[in-house]
Protein backbone atom coordinates (compact mmCIF):
# COMPACT_ATOMS: atom_id res chain seq x y z
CA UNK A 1 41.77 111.44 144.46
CA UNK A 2 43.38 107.97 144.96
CA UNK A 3 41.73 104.97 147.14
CA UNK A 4 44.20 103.01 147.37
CA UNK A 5 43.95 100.59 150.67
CA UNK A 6 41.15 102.09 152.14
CA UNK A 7 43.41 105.44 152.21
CA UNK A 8 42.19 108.59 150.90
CA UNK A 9 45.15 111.28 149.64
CA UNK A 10 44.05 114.40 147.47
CA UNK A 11 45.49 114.55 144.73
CA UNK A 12 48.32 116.98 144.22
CA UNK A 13 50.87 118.20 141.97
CA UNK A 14 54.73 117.42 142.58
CA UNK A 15 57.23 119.84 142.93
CA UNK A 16 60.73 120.41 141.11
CA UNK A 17 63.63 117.78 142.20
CA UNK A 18 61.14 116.01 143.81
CA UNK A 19 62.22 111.99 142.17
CA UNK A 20 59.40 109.49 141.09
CA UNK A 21 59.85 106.05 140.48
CA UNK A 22 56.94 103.47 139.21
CA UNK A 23 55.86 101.08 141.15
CA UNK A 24 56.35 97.11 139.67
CA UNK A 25 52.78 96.88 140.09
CA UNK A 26 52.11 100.01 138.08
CA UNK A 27 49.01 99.73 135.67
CA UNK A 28 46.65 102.08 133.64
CA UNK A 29 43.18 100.71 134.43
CA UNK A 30 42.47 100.23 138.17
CA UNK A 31 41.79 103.63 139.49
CA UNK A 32 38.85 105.73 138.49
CA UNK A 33 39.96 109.85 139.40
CA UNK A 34 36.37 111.76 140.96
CA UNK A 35 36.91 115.55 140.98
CA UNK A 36 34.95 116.57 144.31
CA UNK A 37 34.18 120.15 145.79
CA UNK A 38 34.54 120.27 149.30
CA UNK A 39 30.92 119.34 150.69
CA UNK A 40 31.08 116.07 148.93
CA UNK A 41 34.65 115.53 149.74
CA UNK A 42 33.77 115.97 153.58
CA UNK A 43 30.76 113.37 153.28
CA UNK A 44 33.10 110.83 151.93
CA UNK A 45 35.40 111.14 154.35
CA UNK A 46 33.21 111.77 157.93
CA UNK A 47 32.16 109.03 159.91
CA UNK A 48 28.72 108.18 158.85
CA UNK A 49 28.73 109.90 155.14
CA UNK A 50 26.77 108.46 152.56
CA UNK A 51 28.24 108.12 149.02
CA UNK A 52 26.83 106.17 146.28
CA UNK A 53 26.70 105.78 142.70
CA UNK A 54 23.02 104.25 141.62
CA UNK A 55 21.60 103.17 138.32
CA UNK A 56 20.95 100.08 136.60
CA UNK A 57 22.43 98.68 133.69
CA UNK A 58 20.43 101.04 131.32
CA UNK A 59 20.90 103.78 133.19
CA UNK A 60 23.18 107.18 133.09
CA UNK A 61 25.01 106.30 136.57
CA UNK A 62 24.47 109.20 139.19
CA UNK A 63 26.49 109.83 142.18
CA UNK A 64 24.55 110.41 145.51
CA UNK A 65 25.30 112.12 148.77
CA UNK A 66 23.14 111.86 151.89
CA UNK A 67 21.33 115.30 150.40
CA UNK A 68 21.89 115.87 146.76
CA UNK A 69 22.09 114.13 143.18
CA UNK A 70 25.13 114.28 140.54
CA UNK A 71 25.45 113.57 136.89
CA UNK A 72 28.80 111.79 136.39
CA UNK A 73 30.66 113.26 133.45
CA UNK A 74 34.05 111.76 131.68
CA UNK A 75 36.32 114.48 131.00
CA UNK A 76 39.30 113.29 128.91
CA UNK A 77 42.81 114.40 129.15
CA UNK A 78 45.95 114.53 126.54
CA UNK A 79 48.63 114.82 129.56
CA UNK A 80 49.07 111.78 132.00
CA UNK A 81 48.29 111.88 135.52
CA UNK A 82 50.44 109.55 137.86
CA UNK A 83 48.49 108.41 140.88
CA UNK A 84 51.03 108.30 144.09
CA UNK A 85 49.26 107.18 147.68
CA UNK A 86 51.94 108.94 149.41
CA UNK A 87 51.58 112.49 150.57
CA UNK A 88 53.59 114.72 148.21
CA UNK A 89 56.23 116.85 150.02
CA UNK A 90 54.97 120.51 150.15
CA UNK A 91 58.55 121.28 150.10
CA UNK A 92 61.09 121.06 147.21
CA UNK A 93 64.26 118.84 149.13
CA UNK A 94 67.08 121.13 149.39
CA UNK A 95 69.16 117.90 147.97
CA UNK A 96 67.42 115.90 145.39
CA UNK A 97 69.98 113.16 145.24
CA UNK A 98 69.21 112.41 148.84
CA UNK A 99 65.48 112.63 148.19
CA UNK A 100 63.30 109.16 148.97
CA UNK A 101 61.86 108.43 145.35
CA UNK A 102 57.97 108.62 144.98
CA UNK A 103 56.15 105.42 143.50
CA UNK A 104 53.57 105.66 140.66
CA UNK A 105 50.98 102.90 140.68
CA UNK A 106 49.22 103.82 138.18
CA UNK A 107 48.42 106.49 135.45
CA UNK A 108 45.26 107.59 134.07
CA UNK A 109 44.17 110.09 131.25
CA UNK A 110 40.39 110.87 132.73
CA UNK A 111 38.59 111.79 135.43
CA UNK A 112 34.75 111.96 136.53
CA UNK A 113 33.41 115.62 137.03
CA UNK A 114 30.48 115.92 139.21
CA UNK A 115 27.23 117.93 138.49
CA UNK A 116 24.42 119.01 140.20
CA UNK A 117 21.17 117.08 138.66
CA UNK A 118 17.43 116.95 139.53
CA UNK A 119 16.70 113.49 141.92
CA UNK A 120 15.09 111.36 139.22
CA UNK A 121 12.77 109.68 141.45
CA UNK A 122 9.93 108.43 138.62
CA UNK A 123 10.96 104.83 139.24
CA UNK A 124 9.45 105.35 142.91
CA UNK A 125 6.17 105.99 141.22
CA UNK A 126 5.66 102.28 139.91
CA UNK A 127 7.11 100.38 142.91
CA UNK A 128 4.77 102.07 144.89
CA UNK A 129 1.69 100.94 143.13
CA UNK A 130 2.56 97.59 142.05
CA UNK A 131 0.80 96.34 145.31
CA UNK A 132 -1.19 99.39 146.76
CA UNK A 133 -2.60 99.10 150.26
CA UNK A 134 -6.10 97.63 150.01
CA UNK A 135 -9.34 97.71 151.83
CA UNK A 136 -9.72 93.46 151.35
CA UNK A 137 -6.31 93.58 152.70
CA UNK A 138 -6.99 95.40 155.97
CA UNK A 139 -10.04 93.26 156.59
CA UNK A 140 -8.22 90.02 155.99
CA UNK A 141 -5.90 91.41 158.47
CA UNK A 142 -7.83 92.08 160.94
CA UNK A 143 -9.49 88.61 161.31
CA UNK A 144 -12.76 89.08 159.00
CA UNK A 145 -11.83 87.16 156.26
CA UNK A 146 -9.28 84.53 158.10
CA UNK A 147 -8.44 81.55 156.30
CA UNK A 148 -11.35 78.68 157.15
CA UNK A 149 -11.44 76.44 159.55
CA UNK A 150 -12.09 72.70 159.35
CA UNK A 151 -15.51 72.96 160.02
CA UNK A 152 -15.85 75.93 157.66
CA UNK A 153 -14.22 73.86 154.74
CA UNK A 154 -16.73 70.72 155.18
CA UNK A 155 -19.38 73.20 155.55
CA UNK A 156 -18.25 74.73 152.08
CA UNK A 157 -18.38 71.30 150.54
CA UNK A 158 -21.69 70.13 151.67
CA UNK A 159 -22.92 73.01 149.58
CA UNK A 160 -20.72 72.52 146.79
CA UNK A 161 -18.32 74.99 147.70
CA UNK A 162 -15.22 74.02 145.31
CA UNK A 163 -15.89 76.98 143.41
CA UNK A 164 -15.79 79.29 147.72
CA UNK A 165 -12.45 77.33 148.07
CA UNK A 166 -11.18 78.29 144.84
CA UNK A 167 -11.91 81.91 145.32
CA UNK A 168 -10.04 82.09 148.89
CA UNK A 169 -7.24 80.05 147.97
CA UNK A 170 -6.66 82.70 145.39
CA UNK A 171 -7.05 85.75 147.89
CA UNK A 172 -4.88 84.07 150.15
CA UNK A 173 -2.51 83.65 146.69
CA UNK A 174 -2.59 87.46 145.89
CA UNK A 175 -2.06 88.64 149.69
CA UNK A 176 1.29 86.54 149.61
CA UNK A 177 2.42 88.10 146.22
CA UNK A 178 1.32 91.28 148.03
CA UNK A 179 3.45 91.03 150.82
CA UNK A 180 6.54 89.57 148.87
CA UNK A 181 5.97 92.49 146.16
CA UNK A 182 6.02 95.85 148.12
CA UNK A 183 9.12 97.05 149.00
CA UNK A 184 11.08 98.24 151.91
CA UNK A 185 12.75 101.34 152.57
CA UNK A 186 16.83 99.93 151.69
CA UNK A 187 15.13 98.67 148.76
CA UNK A 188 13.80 102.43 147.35
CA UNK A 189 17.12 103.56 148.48
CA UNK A 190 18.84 101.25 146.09
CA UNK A 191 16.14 101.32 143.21
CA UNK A 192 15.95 105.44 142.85
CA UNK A 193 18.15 107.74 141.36
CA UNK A 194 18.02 110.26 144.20
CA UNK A 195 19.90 111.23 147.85
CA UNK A 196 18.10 110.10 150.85
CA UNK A 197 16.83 113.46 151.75
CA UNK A 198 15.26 113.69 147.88
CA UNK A 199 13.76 109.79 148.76
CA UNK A 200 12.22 111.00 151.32
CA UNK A 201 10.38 114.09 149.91
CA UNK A 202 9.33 111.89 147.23
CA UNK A 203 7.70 109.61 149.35
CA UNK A 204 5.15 112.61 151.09
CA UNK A 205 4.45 113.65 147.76
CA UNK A 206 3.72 110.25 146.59
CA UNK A 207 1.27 110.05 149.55
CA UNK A 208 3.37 106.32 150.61
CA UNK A 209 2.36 104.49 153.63
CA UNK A 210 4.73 102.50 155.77
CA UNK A 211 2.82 99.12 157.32
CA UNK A 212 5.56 96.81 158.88
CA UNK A 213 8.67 97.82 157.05
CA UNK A 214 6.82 97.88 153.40
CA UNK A 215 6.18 100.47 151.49
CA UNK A 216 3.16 101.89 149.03
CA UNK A 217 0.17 103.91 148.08
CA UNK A 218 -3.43 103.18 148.87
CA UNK A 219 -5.03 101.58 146.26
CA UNK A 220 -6.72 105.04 144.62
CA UNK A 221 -10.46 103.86 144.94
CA UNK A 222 -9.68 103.24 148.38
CA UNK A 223 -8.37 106.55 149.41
CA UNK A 224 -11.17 108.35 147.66
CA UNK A 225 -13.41 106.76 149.46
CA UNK A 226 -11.62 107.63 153.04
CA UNK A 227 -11.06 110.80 152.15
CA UNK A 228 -14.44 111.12 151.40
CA UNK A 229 -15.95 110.05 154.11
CA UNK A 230 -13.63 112.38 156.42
CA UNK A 231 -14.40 115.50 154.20
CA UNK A 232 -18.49 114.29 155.11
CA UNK A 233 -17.68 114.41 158.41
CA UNK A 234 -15.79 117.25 158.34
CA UNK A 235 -18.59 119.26 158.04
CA UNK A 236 -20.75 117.35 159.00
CA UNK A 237 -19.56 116.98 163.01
CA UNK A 238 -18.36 121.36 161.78
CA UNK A 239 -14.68 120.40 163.32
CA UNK A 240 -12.54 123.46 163.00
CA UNK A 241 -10.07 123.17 160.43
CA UNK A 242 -6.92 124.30 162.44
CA UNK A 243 -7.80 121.29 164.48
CA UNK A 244 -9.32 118.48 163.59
CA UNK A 245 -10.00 115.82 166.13
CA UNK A 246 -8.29 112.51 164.78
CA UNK A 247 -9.23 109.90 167.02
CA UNK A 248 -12.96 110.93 167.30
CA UNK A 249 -12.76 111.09 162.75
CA UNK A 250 -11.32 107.67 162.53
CA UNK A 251 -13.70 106.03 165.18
CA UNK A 252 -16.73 107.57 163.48
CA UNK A 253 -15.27 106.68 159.59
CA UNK A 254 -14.64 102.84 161.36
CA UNK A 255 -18.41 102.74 162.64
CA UNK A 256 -19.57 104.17 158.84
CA UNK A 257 -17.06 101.76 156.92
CA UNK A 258 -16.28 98.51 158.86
CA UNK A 259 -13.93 97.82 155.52
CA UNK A 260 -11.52 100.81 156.21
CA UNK A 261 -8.15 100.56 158.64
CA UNK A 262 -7.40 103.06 161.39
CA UNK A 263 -3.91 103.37 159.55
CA UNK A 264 -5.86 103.97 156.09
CA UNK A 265 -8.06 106.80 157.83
CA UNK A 266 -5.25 108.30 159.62
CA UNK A 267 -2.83 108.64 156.54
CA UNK A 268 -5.61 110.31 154.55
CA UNK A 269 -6.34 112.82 157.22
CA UNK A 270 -2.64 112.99 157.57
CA UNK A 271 -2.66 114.36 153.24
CA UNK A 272 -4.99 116.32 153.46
CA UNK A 273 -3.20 118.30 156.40
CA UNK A 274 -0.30 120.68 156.91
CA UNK A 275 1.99 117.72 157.95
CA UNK A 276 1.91 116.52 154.45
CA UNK A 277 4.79 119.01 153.43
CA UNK A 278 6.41 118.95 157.27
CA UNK A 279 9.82 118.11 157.43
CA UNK A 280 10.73 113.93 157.57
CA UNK A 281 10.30 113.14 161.28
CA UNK A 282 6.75 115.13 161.99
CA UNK A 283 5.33 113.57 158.77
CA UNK A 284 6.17 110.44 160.18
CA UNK A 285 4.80 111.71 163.64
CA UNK A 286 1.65 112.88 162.35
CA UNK A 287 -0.10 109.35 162.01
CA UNK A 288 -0.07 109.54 165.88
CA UNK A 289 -1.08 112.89 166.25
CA UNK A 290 -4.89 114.05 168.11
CA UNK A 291 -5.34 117.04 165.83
CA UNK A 292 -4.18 117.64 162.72
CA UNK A 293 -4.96 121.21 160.92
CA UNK A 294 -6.19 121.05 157.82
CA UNK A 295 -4.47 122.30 154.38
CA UNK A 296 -6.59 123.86 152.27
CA UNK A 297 -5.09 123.32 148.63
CA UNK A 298 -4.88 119.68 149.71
CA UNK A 299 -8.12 119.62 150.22
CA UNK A 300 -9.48 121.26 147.52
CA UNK A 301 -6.92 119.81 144.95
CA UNK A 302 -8.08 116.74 146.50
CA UNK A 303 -12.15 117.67 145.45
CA UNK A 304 -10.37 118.71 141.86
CA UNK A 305 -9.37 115.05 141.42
CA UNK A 306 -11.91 113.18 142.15
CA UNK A 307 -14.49 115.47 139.44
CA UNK A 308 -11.44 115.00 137.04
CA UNK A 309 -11.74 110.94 137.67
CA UNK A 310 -15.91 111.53 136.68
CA UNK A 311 -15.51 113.74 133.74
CA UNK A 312 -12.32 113.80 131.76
CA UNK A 313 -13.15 117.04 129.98
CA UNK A 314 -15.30 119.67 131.52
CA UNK A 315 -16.61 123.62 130.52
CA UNK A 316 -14.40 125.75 132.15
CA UNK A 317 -17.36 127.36 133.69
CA UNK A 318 -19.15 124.08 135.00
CA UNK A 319 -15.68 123.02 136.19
CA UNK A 320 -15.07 125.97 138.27
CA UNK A 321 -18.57 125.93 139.95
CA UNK A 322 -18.58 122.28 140.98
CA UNK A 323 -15.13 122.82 142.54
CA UNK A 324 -16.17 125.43 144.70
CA UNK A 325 -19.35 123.62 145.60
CA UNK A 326 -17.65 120.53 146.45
CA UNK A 327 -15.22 121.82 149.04
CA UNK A 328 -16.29 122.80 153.07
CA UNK A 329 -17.18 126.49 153.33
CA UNK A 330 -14.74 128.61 153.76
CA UNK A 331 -11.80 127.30 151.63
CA UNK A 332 -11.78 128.66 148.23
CA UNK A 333 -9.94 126.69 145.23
CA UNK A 334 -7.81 128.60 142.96
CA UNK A 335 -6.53 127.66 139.58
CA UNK A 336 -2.63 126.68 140.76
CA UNK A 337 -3.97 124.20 142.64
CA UNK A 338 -4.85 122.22 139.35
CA UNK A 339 -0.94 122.29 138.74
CA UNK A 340 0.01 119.08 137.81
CA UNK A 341 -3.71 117.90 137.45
CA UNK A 342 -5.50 119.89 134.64
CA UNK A 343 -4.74 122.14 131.80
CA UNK A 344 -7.13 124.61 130.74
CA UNK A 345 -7.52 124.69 126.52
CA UNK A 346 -10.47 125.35 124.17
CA UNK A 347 -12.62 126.89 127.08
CA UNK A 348 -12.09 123.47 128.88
CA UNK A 349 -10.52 121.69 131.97
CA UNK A 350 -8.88 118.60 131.12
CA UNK A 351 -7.58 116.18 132.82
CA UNK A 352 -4.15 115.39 132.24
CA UNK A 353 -1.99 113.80 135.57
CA UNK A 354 1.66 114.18 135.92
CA UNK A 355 1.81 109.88 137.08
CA UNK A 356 0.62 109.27 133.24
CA UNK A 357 3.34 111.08 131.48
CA UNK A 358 6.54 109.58 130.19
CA UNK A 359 9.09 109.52 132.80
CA UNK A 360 12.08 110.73 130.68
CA UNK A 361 12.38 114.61 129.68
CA UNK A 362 12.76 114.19 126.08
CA UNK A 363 9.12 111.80 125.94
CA UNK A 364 7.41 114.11 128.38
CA UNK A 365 7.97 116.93 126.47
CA UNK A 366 6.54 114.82 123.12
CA UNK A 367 3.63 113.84 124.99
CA UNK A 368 2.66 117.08 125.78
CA UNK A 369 2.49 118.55 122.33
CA UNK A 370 0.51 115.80 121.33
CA UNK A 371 -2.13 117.19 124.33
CA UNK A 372 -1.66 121.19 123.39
CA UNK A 373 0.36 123.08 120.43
CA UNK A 374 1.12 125.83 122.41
CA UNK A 375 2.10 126.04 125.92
CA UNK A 376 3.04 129.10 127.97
CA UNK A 377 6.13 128.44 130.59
CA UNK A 378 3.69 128.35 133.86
CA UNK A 379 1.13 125.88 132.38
CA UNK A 380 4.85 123.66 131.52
CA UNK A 381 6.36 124.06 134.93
CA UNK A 382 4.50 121.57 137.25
CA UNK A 383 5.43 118.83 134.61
CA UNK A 384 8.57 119.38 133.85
CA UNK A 385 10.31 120.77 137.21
CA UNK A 386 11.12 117.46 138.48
CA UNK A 387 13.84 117.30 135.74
CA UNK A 388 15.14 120.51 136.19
CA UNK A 389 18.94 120.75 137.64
CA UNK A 390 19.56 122.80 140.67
CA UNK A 391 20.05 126.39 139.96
CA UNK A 392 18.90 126.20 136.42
CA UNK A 393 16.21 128.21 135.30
CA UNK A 394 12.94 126.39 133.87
CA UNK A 395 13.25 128.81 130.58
CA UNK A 396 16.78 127.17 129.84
CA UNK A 397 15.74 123.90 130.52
CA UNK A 398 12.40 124.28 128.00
CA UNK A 399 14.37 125.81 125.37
CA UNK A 400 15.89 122.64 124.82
CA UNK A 401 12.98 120.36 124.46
CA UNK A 402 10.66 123.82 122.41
CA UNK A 403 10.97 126.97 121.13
CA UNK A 404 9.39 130.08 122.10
CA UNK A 405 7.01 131.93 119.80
CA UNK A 406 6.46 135.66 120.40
CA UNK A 407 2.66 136.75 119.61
CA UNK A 408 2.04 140.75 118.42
CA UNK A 409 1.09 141.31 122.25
CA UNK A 410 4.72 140.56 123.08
CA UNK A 411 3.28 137.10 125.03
CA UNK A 412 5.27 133.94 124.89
CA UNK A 413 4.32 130.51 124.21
CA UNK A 414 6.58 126.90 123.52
CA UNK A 415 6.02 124.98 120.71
CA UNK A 416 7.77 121.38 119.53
CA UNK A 417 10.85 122.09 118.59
CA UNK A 418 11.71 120.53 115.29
CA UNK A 419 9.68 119.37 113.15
CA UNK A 420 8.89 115.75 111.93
CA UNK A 421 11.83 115.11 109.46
CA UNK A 422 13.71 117.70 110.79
CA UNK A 423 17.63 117.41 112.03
CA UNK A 424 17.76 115.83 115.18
CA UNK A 425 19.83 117.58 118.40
CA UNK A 426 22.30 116.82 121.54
CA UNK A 427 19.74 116.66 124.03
CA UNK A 428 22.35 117.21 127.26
CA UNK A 429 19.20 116.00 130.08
CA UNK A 430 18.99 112.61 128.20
CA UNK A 431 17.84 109.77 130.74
CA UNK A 432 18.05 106.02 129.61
């Protein structure tokens, strides 16, 4: 394809008799050639289509649609390719003489294939938490802690405050750096790898909260303790779990916890429901909503976290029996809901997050040799699909980070693939 003055023209072959001449302008290096299939050709060119190519200076660049995520590959070529921004004749002319000549602008011996690639949204991970949503924050906010008045400040010194006004000077430091660091939606969009649609289900799976145009997480104490305090009432108040009554929880967690936010209470009851995994616009929806019906694996993946936070390693057996004790009759936790979470080894649970791993495929997969020898493919999944391309298989994509080993009872597990010392390999899902 050529851009050539805000025109678009596919590019096509020319036809015998058909006379080129070059242009006096003509030049190698201005024009980069995309090859694009048809979807991402009709993005580009409808009215409102999204095209971008994102990455930083140490990045692999990746094109991005409104929906999906491409590697950019060079392929080189021996033959020449002259780049004409007029419309080749489908026709050859029946008298070549008479033919008007074509110009050539410019020639190039590449072009950029496109490929399907995973979003590679671990950068979101960090800018979310660099200034999580706080319960000091809220209060502040809502006139508790408000900066003091005249009277307040004398007060302060008559009893040899200097050390008070110290202390709020510095909140009232690190709510400013707060609200300059978090950032705003264009700003994820330009910072992440990924197609809007991919942003976006990175963000409910991130559990990220929207207050006035900034983004991030609630600061993970803090949304224990909310989520707490709603799973207490939850059975507590025995609210039915296809409906639970959100104005009545978040007055009644308020009364309980001055410290919380409405907007803090909400959003938790808001994970720990079926709206977590809705599409875009009733996610956003569901902070508003009066019931909200409960999801049961959120919940009880939720109860899984917090006795991984206590204990990092735990008896498989003692594990299992605190889980089920700790979430409301009758929801029942099952082992995939530690995906992600936990990996079972040595007759133990441990704890062992996906947000604490490496972020690039090649370091992930390091890490988690150094945690286990052997894996088997559906303990590896939950931490390594987010780098798996569309349509690819997980098996492919583990074969070229490990190597399966074949026990007598025909069971597979991975192992590291080479060796310390050994020959090193092309590793094609290499991120910067």
């Amino acid at each position: 394809m050529v851009g050539h003055a805000n025109t678009l023209l596919c590019a096509t072959p020319t036809l015998p008799g058909v006379p080129i001449q070059f242009d006096k302008g003509f030049e190698d290096a201005s024009y980069k050639l995309f090859e694009l299939d048809d979807d991402v050709l009709q993005e580009l060119t409808q009215s409102g289509g999204s095209l971008h190519i994102k990455g930083a200076p140490e990045d692999e660049a990746l094109l991005c649609t409104s929906t999906n995520t491409f590697v950019l590959r060079l392929a080189e070529s021996s033959n020449n390719m002259l780049l004409l921004p007029t419309q080749v004749p489908r026709d050859a002319p029946s008298d070549a003489a008479d033919a008007e000549p074509l110009l050539a602008v410019a020639q190039v011996m590449s072009h950029f294939e496109l490929k399907k690639a995973a979003p590679r949204t671990a950068r979101l991970r960090p800018m979310l938490a660099a200034f999580p949503w706080v319960a000091e924050e809220q209060r502040e906010e809502s006139g508790d802690c408000e900066e003091g008045t005249v009277e307040d400040e004398g007060a302060a010194e008559d009893e040899g405050g200097e050390g008070r006004r110290g202390e709020d000077a510095g909140r009232r430091a690190a709510k400013r750096a707060r609200r300059g660091g978090r950032p705003r939606y264009e700003e994820l969009q330009h910072g992440v790898q990924c197609s809007e649609a991919e942003l976006r289900v990175a963000l409910q799976r991130a559990r990220a909260l929207e207050i006035d145009g900034e983004w991030a997480v609630l600061e993970a104490q803090y949304e224990r303790d909310v989520t707490e305090c709603i799973l207490s009432l939850l059975v507590e108040r025995e609210w039915a779990h296809a409906s639970l009554p959100v104005a009545e929880c978040e007055q009644l967690c308020l009364e309980q916890f001055p410290d919380f936010s409405a907007i803090a209470v909400r959003h938790c009851l808001r994970s720990l429901s079926t709206a977590a995994s809705a599409p875009w616009d009733e996610w956003q929806q569901a902070l508003e909503a009066s019931t909200l019906q409960l999801d049961a694996g959120a919940v009880c993946r939720f109860r899984a976290s917090v006795l991984l936070v206590q204990i990092e390693a735990w008896p498989e057996a003692d594990f299992m029996e605190a889980w089920r004790d700790g979430v409301p009759a009758p929801m029942l936790p099952e082992r995939k809901q530690l995906d992600g979470l936990a990996v079972a080894m040595d007759g133990q649970v441990q704890s062992l997050p996906l947000e604490v791993l490496p972020t690039s495929p090649s370091a992930r997969f390091a890490a988690l040799f150094l945690v286990k020898r052997q894996w088997r493919l559906d303990e590896l999944v939950p931490y390594v699909d987010e780098f798996v391309p569309p349509g690819e298989s997980h098996e492919k994509f583990v074969l070229v980070f490990a190597r399966p080993v074949v026990a007598d009872d025909k069971s597979t597990t991975y192992v590291v693939r080479f060796a310390e010392g050994a020959p090193t390999y092309t590793n094609p899902y290499s991120m910067n």
